[in-house]
C-alpha atoms as a PDB file:
ATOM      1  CA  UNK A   1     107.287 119.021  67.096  1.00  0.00           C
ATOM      2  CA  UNK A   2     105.071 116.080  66.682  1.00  0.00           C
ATOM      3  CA  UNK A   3     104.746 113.597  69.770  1.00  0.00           C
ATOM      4  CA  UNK A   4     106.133 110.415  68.573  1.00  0.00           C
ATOM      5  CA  UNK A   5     106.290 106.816  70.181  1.00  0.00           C
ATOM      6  CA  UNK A   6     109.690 106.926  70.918  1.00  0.00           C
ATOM      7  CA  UNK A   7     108.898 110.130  72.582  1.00  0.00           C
ATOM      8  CA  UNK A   8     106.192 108.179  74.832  1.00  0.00           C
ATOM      9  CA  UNK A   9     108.790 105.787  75.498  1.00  0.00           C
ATOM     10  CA  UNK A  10     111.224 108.236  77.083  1.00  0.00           C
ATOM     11  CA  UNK A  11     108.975 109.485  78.638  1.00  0.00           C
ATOM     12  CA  UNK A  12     107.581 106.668  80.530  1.00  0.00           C
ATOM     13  CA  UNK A  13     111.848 105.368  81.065  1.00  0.00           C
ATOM     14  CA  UNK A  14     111.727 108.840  83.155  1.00  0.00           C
ATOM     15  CA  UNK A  15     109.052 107.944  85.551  1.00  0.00           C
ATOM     16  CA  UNK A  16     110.250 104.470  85.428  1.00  0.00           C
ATOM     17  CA  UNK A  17     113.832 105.094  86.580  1.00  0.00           C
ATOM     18  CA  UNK A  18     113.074 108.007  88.412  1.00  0.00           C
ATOM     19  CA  UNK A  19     115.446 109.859  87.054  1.00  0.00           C
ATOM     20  CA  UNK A  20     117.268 111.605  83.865  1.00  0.00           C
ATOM     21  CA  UNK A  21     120.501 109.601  84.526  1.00  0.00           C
ATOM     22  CA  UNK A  22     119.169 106.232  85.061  1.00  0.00           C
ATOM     23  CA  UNK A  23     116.223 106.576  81.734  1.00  0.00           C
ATOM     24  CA  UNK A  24     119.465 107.400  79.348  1.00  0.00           C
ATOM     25  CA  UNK A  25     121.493 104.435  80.621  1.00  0.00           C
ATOM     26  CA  UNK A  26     118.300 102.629  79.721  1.00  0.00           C
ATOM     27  CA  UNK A  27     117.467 103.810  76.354  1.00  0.00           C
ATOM     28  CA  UNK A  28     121.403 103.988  75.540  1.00  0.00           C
ATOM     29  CA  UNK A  29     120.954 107.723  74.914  1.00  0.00           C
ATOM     30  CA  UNK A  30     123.362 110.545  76.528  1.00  0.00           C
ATOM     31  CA  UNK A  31     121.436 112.124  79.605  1.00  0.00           C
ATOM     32  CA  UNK A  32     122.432 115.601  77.761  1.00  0.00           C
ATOM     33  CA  UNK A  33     120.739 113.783  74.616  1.00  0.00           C
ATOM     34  CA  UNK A  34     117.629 112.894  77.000  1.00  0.00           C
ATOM     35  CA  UNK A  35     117.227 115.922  79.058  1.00  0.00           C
ATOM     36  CA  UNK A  36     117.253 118.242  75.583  1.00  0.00           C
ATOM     37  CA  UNK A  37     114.261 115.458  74.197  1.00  0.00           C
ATOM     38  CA  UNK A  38     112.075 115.771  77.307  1.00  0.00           C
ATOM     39  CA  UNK A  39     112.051 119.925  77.503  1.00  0.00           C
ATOM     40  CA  UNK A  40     110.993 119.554  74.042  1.00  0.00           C
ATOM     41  CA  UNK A  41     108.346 117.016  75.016  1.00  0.00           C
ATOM     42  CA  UNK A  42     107.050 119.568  77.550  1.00  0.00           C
ATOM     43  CA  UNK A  43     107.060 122.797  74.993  1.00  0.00           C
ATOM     44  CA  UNK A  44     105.010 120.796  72.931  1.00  0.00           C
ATOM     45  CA  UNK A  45     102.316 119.433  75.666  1.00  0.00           C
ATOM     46  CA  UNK A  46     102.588 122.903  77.449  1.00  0.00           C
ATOM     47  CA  UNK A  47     103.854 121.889  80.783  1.00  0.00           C
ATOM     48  CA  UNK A  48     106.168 120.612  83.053  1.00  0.00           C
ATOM     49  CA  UNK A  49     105.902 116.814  82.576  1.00  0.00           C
ATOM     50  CA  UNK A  50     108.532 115.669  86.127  1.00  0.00           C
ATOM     51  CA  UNK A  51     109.802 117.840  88.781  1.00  0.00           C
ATOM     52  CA  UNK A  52     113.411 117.871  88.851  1.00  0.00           C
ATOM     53  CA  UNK A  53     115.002 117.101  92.758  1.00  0.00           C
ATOM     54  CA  UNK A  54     118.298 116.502  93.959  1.00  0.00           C
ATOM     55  CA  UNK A  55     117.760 113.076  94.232  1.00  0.00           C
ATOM     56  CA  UNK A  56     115.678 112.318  90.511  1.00  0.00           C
ATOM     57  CA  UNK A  57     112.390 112.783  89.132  1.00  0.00           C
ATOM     58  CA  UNK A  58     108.807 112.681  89.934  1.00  0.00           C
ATOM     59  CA  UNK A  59     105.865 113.357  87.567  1.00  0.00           C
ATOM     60  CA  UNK A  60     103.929 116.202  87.776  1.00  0.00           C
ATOM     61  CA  UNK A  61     100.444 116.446  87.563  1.00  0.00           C
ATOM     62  CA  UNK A  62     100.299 116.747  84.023  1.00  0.00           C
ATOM     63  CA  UNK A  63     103.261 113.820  83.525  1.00  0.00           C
ATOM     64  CA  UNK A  64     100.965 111.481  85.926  1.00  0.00           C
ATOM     65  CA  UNK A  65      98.316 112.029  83.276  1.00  0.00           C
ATOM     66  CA  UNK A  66     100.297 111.557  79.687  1.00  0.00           C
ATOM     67  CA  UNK A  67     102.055 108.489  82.109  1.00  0.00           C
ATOM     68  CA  UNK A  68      98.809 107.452  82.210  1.00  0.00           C
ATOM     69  CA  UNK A  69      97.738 107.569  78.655  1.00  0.00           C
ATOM     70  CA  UNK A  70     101.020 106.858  77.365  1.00  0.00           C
ATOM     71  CA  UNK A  71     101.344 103.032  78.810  1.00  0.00           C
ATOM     72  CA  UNK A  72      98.466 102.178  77.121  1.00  0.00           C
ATOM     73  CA  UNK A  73      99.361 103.274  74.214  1.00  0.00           C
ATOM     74  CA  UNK A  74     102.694 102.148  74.071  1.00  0.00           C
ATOM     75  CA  UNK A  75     101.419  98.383  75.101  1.00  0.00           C
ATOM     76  CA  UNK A  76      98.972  98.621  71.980  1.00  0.00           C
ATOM     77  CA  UNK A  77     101.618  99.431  69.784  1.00  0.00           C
ATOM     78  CA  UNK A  78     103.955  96.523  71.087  1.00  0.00           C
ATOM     79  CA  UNK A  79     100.691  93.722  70.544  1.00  0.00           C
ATOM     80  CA  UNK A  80     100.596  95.424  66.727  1.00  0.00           C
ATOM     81  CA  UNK A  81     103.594  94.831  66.121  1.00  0.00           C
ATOM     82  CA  UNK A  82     104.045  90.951  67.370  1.00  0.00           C
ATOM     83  CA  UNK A  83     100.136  90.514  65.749  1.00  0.00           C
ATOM     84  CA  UNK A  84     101.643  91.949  62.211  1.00  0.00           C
ATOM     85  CA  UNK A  85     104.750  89.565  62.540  1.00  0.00           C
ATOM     86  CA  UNK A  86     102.529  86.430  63.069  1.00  0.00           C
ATOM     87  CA  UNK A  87     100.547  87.383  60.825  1.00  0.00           C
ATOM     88  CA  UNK A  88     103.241  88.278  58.044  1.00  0.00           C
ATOM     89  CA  UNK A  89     104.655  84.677  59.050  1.00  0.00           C
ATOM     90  CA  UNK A  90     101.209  83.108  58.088  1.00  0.00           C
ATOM     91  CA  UNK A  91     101.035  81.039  61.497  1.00  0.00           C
ATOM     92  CA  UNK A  92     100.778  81.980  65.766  1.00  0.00           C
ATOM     93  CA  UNK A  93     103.382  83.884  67.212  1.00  0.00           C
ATOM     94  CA  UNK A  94     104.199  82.245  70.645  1.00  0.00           C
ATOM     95  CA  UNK A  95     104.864  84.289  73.586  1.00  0.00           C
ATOM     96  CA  UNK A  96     106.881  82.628  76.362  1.00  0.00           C
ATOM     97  CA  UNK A  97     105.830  83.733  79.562  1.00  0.00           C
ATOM     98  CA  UNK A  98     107.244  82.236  82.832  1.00  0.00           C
ATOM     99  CA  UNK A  99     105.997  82.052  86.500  1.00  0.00           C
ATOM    100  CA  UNK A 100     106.580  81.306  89.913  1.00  0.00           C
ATOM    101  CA  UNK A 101     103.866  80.144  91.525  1.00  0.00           C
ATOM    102  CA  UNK A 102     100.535  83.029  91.742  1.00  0.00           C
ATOM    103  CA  UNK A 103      96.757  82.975  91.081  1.00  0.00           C
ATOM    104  CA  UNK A 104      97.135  85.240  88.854  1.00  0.00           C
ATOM    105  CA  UNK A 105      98.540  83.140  85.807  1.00  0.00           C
ATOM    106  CA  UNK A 106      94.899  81.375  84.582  1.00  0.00           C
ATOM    107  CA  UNK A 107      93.365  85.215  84.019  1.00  0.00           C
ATOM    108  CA  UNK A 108      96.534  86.323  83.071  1.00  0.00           C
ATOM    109  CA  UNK A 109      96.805  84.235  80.207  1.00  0.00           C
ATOM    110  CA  UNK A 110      93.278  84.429  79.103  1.00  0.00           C
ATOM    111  CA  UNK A 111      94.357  88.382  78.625  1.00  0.00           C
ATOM    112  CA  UNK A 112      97.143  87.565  76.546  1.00  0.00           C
ATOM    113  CA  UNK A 113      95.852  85.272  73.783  1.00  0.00           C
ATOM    114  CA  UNK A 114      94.545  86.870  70.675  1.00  0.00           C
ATOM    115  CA  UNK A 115      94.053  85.898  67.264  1.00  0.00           C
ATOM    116  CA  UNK A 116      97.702  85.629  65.916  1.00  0.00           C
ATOM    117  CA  UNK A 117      99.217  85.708  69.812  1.00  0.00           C
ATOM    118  CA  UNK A 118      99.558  82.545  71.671  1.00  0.00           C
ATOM    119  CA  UNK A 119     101.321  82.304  74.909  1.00  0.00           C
ATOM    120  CA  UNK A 120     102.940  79.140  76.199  1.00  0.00           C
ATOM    121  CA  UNK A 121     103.394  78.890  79.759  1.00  0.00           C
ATOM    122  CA  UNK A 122     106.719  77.781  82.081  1.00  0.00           C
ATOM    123  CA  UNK A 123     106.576  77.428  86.018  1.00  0.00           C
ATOM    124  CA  UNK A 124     109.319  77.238  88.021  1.00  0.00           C
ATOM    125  CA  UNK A 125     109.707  77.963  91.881  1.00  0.00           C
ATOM    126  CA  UNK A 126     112.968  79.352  91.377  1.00  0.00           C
ATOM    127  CA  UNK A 127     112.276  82.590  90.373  1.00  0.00           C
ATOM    128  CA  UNK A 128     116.463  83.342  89.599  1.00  0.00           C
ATOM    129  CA  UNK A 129     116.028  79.847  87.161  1.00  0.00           C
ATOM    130  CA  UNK A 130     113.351  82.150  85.483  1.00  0.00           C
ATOM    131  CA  UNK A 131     115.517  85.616  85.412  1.00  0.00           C
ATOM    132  CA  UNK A 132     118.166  83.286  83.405  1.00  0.00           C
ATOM    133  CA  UNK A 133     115.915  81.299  81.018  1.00  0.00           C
ATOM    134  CA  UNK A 134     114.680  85.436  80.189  1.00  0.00           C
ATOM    135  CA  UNK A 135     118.147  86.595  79.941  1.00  0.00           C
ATOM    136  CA  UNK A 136     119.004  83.825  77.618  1.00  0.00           C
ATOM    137  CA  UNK A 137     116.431  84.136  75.242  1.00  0.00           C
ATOM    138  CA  UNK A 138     114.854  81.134  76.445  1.00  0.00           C
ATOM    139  CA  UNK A 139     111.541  83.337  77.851  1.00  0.00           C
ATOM    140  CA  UNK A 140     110.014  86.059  76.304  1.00  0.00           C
ATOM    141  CA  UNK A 141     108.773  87.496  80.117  1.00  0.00           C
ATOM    142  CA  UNK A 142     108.849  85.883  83.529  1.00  0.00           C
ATOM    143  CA  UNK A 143     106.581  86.971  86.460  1.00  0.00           C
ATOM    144  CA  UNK A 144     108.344  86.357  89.453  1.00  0.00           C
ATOM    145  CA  UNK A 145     107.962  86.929  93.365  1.00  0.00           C
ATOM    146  CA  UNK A 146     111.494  87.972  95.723  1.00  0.00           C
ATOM    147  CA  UNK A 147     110.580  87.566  98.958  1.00  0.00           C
ATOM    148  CA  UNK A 148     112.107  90.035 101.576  1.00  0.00           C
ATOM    149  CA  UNK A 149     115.516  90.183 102.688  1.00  0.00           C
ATOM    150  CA  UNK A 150     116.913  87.618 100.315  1.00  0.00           C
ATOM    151  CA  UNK A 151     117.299  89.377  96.894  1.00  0.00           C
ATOM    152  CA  UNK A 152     116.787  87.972  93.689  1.00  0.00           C
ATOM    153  CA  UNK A 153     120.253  87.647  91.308  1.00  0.00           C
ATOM    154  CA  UNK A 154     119.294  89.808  88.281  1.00  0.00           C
ATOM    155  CA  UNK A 155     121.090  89.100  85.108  1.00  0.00           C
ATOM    156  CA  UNK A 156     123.123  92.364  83.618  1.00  0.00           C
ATOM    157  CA  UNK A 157     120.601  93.886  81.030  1.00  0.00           C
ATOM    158  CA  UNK A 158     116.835  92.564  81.930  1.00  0.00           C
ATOM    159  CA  UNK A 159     114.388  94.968  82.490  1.00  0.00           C
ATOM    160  CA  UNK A 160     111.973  95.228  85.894  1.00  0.00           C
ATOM    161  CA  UNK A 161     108.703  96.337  86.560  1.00  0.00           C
ATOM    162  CA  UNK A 162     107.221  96.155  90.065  1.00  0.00           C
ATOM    163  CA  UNK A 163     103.822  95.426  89.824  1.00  0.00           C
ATOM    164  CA  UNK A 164     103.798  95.746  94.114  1.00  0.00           C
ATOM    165  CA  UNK A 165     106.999  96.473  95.675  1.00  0.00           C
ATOM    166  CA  UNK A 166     105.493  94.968  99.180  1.00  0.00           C
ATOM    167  CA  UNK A 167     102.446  92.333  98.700  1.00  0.00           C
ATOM    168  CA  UNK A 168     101.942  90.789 102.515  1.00  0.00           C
ATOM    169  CA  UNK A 169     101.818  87.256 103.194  1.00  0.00           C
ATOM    170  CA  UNK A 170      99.436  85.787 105.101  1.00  0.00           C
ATOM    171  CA  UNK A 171      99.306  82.288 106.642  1.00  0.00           C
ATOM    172  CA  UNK A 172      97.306  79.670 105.923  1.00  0.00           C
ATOM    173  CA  UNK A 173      95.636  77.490 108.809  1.00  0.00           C
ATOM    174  CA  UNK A 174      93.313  74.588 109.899  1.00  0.00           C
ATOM    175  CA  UNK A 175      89.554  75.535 110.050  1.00  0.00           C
ATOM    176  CA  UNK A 176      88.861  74.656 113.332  1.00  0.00           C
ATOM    177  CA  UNK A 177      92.427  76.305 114.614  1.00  0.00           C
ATOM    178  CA  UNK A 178      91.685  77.940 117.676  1.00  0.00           C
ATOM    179  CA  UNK A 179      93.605  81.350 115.682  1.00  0.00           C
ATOM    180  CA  UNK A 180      91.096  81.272 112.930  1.00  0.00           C
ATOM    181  CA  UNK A 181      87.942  82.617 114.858  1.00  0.00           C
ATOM    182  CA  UNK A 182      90.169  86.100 114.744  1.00  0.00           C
ATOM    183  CA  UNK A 183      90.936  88.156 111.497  1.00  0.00           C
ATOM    184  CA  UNK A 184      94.137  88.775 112.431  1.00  0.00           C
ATOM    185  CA  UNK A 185      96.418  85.720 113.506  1.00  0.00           C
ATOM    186  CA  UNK A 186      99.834  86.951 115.964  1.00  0.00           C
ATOM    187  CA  UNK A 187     102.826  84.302 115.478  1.00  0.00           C
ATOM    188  CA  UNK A 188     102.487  83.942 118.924  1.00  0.00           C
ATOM    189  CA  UNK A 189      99.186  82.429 118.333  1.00  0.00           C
ATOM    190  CA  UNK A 190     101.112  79.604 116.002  1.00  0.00           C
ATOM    191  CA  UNK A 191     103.728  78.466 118.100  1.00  0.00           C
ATOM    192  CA  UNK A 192     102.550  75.037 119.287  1.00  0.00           C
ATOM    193  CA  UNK A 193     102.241  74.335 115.267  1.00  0.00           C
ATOM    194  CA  UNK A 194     104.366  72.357 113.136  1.00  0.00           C
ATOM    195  CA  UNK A 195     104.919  74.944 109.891  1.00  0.00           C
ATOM    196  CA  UNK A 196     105.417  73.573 106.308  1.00  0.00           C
ATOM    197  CA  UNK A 197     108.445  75.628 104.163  1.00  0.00           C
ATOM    198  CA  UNK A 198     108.893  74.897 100.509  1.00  0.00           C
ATOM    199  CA  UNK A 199     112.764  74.880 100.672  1.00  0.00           C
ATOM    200  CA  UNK A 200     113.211  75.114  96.825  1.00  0.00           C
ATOM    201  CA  UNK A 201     111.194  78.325  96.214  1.00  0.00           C
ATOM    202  CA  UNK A 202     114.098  81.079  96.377  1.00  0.00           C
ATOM    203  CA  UNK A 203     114.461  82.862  99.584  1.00  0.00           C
ATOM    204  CA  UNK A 204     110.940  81.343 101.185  1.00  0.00           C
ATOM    205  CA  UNK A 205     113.077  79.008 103.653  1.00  0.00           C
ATOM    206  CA  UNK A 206     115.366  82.423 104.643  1.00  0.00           C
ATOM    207  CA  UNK A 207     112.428  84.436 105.172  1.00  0.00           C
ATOM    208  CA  UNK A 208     110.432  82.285 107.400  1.00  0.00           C
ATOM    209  CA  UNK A 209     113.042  81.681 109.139  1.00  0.00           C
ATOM    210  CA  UNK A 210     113.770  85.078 109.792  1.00  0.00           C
ATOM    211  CA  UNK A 211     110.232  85.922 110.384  1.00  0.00           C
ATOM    212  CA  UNK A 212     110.072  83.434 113.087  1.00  0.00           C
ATOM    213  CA  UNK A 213     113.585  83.772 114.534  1.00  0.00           C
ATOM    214  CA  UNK A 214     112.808  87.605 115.596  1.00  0.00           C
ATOM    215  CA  UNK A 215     109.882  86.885 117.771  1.00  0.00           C
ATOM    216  CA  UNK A 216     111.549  83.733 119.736  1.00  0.00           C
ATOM    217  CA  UNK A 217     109.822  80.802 117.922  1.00  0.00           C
ATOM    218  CA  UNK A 218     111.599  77.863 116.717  1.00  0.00           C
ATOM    219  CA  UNK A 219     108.761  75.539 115.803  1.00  0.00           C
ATOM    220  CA  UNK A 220     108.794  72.135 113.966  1.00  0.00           C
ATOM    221  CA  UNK A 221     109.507  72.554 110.472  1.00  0.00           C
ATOM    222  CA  UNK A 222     107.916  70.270 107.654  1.00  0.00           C
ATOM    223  CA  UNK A 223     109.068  70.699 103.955  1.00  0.00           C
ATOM    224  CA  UNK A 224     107.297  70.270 100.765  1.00  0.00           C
ATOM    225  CA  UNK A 225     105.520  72.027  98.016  1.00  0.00           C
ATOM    226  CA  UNK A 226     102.379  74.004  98.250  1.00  0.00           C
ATOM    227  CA  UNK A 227     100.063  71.568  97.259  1.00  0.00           C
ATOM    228  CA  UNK A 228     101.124  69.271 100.073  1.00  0.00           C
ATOM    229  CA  UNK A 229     100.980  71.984 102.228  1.00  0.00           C
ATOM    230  CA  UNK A 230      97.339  73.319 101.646  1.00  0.00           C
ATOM    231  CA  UNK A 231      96.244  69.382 101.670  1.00  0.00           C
ATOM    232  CA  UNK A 232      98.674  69.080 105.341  1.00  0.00           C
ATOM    233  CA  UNK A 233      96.694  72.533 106.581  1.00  0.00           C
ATOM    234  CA  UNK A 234      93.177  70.995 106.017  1.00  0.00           C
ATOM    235  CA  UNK A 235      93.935  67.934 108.149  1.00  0.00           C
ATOM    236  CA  UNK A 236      95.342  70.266 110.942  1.00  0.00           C
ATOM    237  CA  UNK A 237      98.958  68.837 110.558  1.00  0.00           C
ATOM    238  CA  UNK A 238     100.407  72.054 109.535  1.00  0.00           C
ATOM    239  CA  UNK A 239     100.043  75.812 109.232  1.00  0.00           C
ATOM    240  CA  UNK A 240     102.432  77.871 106.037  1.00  0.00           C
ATOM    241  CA  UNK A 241     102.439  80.819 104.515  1.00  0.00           C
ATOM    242  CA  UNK A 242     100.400  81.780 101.805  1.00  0.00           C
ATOM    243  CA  UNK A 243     100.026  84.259  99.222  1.00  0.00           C
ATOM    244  CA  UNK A 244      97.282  87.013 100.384  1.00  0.00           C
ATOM    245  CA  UNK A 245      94.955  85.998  97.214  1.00  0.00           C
ATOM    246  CA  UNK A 246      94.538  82.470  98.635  1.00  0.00           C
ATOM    247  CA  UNK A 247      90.794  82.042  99.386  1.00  0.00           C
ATOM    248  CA  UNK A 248      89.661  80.040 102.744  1.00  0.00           C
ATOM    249  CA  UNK A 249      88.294  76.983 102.105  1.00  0.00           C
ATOM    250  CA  UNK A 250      85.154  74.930 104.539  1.00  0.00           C
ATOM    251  CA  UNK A 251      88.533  73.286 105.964  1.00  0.00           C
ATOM    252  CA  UNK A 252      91.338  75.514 106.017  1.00  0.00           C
ATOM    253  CA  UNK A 253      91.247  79.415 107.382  1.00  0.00           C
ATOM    254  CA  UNK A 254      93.639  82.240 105.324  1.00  0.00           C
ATOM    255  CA  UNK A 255      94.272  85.047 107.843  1.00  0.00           C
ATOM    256  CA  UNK A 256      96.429  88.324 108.390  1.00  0.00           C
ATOM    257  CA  UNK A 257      99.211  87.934 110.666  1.00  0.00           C
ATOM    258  CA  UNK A 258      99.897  90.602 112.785  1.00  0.00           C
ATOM    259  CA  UNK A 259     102.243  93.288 111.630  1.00  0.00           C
ATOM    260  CA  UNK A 260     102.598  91.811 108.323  1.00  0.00           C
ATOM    261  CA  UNK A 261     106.120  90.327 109.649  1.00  0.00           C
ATOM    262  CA  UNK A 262     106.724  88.961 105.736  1.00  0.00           C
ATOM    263  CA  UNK A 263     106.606  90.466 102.301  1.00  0.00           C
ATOM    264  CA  UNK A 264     107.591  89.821  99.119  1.00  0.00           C
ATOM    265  CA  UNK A 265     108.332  91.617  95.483  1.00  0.00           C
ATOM    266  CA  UNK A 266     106.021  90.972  92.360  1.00  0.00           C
ATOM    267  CA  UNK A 267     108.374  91.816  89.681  1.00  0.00           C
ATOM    268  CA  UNK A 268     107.792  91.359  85.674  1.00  0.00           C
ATOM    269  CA  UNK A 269     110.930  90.625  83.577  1.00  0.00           C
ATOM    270  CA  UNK A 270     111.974  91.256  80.082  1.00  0.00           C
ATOM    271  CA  UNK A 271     114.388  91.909  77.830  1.00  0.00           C
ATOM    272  CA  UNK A 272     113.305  94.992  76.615  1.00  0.00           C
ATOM    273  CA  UNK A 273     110.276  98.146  78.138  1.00  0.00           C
ATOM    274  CA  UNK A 274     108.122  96.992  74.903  1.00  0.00           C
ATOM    275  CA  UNK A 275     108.642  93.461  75.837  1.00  0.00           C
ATOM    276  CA  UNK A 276     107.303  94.790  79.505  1.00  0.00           C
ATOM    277  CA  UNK A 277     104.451  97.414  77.654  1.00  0.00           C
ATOM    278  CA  UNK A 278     103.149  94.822  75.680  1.00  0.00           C
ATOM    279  CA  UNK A 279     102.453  92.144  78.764  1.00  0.00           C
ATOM    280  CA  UNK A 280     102.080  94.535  81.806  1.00  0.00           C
ATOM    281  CA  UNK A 281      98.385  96.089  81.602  1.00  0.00           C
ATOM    282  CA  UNK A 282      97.190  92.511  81.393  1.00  0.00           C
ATOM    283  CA  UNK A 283      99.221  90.929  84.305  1.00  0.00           C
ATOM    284  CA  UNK A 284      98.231  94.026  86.258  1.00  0.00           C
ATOM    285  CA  UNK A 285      94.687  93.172  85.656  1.00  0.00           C
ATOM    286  CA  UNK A 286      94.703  89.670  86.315  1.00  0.00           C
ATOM    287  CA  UNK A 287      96.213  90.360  89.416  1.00  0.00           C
ATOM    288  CA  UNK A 288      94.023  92.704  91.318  1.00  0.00           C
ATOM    289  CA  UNK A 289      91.089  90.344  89.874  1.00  0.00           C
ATOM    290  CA  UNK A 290      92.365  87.438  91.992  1.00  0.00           C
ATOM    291  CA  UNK A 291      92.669  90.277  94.577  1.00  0.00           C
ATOM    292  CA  UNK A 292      89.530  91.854  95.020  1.00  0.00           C
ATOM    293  CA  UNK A 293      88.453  87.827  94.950  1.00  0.00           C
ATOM    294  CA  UNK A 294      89.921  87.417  98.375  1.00  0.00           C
ATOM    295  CA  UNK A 295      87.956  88.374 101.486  1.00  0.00           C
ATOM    296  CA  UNK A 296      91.153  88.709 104.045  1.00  0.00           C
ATOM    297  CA  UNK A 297      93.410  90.309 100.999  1.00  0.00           C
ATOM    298  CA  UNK A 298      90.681  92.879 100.204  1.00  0.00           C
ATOM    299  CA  UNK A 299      90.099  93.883 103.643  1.00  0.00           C
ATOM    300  CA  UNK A 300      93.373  94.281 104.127  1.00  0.00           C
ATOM    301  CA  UNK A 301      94.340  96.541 100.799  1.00  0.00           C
ATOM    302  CA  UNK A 302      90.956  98.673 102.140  1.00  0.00           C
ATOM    303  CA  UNK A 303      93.078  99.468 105.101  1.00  0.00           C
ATOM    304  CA  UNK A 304      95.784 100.194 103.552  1.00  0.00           C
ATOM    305  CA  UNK A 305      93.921 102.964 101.280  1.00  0.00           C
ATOM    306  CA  UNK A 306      94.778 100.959  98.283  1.00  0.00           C
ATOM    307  CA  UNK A 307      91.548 100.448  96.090  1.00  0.00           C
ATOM    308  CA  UNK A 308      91.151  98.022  93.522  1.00  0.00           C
ATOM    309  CA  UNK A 309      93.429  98.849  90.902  1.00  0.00           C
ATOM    310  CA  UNK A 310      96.609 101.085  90.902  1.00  0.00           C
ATOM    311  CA  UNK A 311      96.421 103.686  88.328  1.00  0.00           C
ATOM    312  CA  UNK A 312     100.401 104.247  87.957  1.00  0.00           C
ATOM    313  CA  UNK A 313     102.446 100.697  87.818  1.00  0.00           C
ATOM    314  CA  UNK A 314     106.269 102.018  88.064  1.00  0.00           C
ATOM    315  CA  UNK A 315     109.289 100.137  86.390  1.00  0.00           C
ATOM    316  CA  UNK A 316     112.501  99.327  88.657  1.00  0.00           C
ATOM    317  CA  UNK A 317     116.368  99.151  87.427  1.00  0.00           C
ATOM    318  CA  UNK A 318     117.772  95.387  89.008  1.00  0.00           C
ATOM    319  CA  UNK A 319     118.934  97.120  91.603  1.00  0.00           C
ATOM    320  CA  UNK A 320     116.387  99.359  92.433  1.00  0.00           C
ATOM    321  CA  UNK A 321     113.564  99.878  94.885  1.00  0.00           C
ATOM    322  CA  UNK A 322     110.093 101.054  93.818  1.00  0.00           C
ATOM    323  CA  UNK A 323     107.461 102.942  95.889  1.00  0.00           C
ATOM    324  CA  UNK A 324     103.804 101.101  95.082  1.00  0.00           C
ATOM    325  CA  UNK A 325     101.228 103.798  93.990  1.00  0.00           C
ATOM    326  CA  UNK A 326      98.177 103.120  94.927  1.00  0.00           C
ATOM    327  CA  UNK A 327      95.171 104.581  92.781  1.00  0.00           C
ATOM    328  CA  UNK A 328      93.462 107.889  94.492  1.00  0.00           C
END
């Protein structure tokens, strides 16, 4: 047997899932259908491509290595194809991407666009607004954020892939805060400060809250986007949250907090894994750019034993939740 791309595919809806049962629903094959495809997968590369548990699949070895050369592969075939139709329709093909808020987008985007590819860009702070306009055909992909403990409403049929099932969030505060001398900030250290919350960005409001709420503090509250917030930090009329990549500025300190109380989701949405394939590498890219740009975020993904860029970027049903692995 010849390896094929739909071959690759299933292959990579496997690891994806994380298991035989949940790749089939995928793919809309039987899981008798899929498990027969994948032994003969593994006769032909000469190994065991997942170990098979009571609770799903992992990759082997040898499966984290054809993963690895797979993705690629399969993302190259998906920019063929959408260069060939542009092309064959003698004008750009536009890719809709959306985005909640993330420093991420400018390189991003500079990834995507090619000769025959052009993507047009939608924000929106409501990340669910951005699941729907994806599920309706409205957006081609949507990179969005779900921040922990107030999950995102996934409309039946996208697809997911977690590009970091937990990224930290740090806070944002004046220079000359008496916090800011320290790497690490405790909430503690922030209680005497008015906080600014962005009430419209799904979940943020909940999770502060929260975050807050469990170690005793119930501090003045401001609302209002994030450009009125970092402008409210420098003046020393407000501390927020902030996303890790944020860089500190002469007037305005990004820290740690302590325990990393707060985390949220990155998740990329599409209708369809090549939709996700052909997008992905680049996004993941982009991102850990932004990252490694960061002082506090890339002393903090040192700790962590996470370095630079992961090697194995996992996909997620709606419902599911995906382990983040980190490159060895």
């Amino acid at each position: 047997m010849e390896l094929e791309v739909r071959h690759l595919r299933a292959l990579c809806a496997i690891a994806d899932a994380g298991s035989l049962h949940r790749a089939a629903r995928q793919l809309g094959v039987a899981q008798p259908t899929l498990s027969t495809q994948l032994s003969r997968i593994e006769q032909t590369l000469g190994g065991a491509l997942f170990v098979r548990e009571r609770t799903g699949c992992r990759p082997t070895p040898l499966g984290r290595t054809v993963l690895g050369r797979a993705r690629p592969l399969l993302a190259d075939m998906s920019t063929l194809v959408l260069e060939a139709r542009a092309a064959a329709a003698g004008g750009d093909s536009r890719l809709r991407v959306g985005s909640t808020a993330s420093r991420a987008l400018a390189g991003w985007l500079r990834r995507l666009r090619r000769p025959g590819l052009e993507p047009t860009l939608q924000m929106d702070v409501s990340a669910n607004a951005l699941l729907r306009r994806v599920a309706e055909g409205q957006l081609d992909v949507a990179f969005v954020h779900e921040v922990e403990g107030s999950a995102l409403h996934v409309p039946e049929g996208l697809r997911l892939r977690v590009l970091l099932e937990r990224e930290p969030q740090f806070v944002m505060l004046p220079a000359d805060h008496p916090a800011a001398g320290r790497p690490v900030v405790g909430l503690a250290d922030l209680a005497d400060d008015r906080w600014m919350i962005d009430p419209t960005v799904d979940g943020e409001w909940d999770g502060v809250h929260r975050m807050l709420r469990a170690v005793g503090l119930n501090p003045r509250v401001l609302h209002g986007d994030y450009h009125t917030a970092a402008s409210l930090v420098a003046t020393g009329e407000v501390v927020t949250v902030c996303q890790p990549s944020s860089q500190s500025r002469p007037d305005l300190a990004v820290r740690r907090l302590y325990g990393d109380p707060l985390g949220v989701r990155l998740l990329l949405a599409a209708r369809t894994l090549s939709g996700l394939d052909a997008v992905f590498p680049a996004l993941e890219e982009a991102y850990w750019e932004v990252a490694r740009q960061s002082t506090a975020y890339r002393e903090w993904l040192e700790g962590a034993g996470i370095r630079a860029l992961p090697r194995c970027p996992v996909t997620a049903p709606a419902t599911g939740r995906v382990k983040f692995v980190p490159a060895r």
